[in-house]
PDB file of N, CA and C in Angstrom:
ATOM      1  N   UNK A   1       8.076 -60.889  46.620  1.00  0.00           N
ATOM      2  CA  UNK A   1       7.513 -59.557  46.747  1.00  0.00           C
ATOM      3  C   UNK A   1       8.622 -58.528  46.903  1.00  0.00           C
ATOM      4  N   UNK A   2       8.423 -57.593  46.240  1.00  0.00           N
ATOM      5  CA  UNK A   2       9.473 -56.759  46.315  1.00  0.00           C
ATOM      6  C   UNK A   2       9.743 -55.697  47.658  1.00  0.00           C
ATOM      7  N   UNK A   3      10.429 -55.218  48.138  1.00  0.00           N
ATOM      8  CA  UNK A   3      10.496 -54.296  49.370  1.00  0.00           C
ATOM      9  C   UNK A   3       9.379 -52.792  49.450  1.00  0.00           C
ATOM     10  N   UNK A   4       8.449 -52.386  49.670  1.00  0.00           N
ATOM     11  CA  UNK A   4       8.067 -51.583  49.825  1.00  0.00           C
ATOM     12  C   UNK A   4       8.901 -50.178  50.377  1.00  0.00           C
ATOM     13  N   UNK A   5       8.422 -49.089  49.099  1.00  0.00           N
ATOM     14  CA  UNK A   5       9.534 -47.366  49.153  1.00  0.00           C
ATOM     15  C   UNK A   5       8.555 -46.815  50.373  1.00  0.00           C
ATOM     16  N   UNK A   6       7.356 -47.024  50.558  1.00  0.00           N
ATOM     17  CA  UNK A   6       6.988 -46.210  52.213  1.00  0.00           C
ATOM     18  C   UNK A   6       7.695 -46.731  53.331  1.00  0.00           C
ATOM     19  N   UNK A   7       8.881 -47.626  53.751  1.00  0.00           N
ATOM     20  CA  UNK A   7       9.452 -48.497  54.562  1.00  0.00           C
ATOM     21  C   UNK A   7      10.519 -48.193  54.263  1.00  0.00           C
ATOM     22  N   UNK A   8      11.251 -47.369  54.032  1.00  0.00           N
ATOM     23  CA  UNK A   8      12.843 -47.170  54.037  1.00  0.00           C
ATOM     24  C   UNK A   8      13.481 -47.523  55.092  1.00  0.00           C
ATOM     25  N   UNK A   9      14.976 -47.862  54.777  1.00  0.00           N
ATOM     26  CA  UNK A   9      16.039 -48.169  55.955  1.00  0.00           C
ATOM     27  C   UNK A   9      16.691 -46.310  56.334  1.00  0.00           C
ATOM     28  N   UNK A  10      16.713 -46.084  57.223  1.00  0.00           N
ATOM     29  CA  UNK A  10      17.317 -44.593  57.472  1.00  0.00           C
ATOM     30  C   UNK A  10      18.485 -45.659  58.464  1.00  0.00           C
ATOM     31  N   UNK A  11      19.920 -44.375  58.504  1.00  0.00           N
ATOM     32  CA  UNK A  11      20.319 -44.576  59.822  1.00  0.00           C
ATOM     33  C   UNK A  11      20.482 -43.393  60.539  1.00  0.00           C
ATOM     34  N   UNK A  12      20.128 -43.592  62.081  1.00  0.00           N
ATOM     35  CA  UNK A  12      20.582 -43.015  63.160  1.00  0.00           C
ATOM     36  C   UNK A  12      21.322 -42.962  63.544  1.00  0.00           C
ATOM     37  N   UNK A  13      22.271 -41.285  63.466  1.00  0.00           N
ATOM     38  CA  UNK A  13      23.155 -40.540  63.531  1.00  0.00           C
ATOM     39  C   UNK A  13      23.002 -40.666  65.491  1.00  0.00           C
ATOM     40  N   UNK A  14      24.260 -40.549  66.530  1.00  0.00           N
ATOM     41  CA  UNK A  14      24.052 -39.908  67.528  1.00  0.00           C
ATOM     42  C   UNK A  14      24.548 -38.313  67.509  1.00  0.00           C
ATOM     43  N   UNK A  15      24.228 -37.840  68.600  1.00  0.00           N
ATOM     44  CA  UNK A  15      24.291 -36.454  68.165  1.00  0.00           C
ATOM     45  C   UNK A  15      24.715 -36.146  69.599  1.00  0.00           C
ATOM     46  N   UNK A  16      25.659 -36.980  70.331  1.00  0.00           N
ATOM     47  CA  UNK A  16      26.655 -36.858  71.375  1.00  0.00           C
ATOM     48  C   UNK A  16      28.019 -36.718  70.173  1.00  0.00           C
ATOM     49  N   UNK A  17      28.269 -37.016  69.142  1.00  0.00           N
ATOM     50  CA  UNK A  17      29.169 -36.738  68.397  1.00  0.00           C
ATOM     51  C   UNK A  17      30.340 -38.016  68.660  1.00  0.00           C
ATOM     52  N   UNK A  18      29.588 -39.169  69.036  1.00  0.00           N
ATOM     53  CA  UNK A  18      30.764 -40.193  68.659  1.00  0.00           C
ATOM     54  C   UNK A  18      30.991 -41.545  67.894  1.00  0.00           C
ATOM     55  N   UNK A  19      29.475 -40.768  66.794  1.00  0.00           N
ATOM     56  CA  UNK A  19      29.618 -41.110  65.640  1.00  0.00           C
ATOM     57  C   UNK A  19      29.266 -42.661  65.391  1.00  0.00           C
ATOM     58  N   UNK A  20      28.782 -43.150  66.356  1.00  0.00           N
ATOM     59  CA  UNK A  20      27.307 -44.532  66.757  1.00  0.00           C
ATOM     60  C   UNK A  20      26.752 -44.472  65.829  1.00  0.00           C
ATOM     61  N   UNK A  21      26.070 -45.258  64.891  1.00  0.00           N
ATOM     62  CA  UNK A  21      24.896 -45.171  64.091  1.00  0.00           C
ATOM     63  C   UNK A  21      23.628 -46.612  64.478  1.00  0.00           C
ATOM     64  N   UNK A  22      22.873 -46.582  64.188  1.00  0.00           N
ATOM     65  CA  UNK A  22      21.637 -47.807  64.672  1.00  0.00           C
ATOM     66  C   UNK A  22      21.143 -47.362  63.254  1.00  0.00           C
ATOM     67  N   UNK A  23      20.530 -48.966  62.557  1.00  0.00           N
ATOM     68  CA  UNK A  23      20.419 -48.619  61.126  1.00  0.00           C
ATOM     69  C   UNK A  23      18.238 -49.612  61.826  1.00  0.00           C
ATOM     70  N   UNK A  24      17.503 -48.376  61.015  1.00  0.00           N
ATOM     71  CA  UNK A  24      16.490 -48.933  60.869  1.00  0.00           C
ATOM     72  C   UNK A  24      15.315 -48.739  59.570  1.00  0.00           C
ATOM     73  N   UNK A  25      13.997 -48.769  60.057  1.00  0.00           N
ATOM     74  CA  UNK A  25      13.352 -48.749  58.785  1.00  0.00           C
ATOM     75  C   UNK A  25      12.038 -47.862  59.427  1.00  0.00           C
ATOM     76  N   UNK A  26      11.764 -47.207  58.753  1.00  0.00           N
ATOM     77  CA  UNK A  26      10.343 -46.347  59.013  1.00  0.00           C
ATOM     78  C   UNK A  26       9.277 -45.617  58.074  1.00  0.00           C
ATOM     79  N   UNK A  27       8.079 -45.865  58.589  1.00  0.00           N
ATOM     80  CA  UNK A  27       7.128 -45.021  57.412  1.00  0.00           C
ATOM     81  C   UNK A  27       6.705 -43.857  57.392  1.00  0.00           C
ATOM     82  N   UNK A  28       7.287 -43.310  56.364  1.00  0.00           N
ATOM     83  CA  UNK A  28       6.999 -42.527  55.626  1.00  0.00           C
ATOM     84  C   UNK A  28       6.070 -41.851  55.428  1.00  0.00           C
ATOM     85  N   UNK A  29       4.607 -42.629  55.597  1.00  0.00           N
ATOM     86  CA  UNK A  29       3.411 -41.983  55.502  1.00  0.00           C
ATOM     87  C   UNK A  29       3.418 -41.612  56.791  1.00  0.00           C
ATOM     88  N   UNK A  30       3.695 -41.822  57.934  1.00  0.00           N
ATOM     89  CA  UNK A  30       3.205 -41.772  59.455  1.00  0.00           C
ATOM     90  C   UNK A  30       4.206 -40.637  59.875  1.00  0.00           C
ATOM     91  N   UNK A  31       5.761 -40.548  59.453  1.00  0.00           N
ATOM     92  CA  UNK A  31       6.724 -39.837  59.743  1.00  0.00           C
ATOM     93  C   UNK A  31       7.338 -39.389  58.428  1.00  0.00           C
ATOM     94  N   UNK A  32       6.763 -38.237  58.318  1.00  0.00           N
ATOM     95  CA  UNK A  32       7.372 -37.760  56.826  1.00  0.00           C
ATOM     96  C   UNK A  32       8.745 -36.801  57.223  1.00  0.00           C
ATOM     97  N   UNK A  33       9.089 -36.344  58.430  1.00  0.00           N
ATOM     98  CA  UNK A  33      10.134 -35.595  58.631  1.00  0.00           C
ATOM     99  C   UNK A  33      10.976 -36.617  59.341  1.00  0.00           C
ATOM    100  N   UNK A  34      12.280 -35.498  59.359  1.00  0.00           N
ATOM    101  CA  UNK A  34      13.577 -36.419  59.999  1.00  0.00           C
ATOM    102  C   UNK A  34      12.732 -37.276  61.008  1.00  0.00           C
ATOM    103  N   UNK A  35      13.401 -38.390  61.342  1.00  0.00           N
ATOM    104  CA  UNK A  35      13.520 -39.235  63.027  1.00  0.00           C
ATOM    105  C   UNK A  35      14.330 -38.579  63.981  1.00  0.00           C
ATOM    106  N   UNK A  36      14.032 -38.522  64.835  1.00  0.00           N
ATOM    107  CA  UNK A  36      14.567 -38.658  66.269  1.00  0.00           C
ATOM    108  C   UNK A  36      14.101 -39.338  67.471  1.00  0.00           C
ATOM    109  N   UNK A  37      14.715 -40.128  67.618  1.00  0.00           N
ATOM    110  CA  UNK A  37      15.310 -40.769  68.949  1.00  0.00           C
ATOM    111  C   UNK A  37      15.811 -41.255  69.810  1.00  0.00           C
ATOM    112  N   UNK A  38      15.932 -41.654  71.369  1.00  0.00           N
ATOM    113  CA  UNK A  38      15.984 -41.287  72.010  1.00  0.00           C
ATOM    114  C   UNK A  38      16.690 -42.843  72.549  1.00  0.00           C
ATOM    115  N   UNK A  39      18.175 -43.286  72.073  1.00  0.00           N
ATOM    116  CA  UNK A  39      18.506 -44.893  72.424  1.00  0.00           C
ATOM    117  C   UNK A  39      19.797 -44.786  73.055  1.00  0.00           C
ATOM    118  N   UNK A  40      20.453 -45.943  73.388  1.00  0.00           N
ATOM    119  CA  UNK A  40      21.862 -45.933  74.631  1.00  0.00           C
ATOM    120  C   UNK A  40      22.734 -45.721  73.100  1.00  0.00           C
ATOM    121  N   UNK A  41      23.424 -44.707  73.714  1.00  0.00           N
ATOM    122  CA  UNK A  41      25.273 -44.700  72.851  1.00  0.00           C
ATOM    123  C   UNK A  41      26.332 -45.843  73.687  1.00  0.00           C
ATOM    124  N   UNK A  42      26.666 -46.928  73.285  1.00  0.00           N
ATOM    125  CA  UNK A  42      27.484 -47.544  73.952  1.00  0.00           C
ATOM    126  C   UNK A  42      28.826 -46.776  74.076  1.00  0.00           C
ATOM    127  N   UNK A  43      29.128 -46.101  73.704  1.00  0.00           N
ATOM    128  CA  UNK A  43      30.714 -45.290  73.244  1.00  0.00           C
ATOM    129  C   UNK A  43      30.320 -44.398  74.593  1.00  0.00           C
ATOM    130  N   UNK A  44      29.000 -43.560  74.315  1.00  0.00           N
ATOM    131  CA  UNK A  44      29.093 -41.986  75.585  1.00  0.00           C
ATOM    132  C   UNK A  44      28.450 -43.258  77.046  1.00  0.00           C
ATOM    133  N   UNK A  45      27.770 -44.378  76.936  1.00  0.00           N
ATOM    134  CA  UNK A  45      27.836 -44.691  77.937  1.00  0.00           C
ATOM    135  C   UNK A  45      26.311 -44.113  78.448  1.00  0.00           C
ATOM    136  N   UNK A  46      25.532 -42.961  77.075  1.00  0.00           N
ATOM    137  CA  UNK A  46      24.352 -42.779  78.356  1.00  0.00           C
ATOM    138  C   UNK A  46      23.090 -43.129  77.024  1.00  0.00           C
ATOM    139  N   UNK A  47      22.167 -42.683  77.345  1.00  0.00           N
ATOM    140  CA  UNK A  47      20.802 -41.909  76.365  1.00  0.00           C
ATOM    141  C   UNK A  47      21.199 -41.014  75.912  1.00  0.00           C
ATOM    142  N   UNK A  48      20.561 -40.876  74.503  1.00  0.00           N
ATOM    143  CA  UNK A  48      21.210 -39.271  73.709  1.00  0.00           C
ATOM    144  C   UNK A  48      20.198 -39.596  72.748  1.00  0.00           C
ATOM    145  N   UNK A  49      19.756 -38.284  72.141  1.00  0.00           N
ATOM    146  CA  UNK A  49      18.550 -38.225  70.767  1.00  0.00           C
ATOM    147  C   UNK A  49      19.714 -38.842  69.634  1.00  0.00           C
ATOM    148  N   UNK A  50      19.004 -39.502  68.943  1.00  0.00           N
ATOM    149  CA  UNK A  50      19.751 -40.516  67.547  1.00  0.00           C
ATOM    150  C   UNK A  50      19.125 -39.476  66.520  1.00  0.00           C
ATOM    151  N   UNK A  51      19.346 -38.555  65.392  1.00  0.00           N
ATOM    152  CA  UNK A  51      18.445 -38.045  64.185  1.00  0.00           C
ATOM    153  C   UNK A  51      18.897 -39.112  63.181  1.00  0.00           C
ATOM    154  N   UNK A  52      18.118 -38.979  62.165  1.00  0.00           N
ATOM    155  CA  UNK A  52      17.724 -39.548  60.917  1.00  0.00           C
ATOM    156  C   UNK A  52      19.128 -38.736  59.754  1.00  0.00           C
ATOM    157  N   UNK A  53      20.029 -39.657  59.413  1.00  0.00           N
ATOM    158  CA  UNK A  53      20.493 -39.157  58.390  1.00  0.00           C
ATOM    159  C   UNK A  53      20.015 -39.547  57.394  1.00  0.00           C
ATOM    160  N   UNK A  54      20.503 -38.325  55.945  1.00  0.00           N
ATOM    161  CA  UNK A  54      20.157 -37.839  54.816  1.00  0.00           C
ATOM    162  C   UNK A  54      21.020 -38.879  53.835  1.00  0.00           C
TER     163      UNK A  54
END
């Protein structure tokens, strides 16, 4: 079976600026705009919003 295009892989950018990424998959129909959230930066050491890069 082939991979379903409503299930894309995005990755999550942190936006403490030290450049972390967490690679996942999300739908499309349910979340049609960027992602954001909300996971540990091992680098800053805390919680920080992750966005959806382009």
């Amino acid at each position: 079976m082939a991979r379903s295009e409503s299930r894309p892989v995005v990755k999550l950018r942190s936006t403490a600026g030290t450049g972390h990424t967490y690679v996942t998959r999300k739908n499309r129909r349910n979340d049609p705009d960027r992602l954001v959230l909300r996971k540990y930066d091992p680098v800053a050491r805390e919680h920080v919003p992750y966005r959806e890069e382009r």
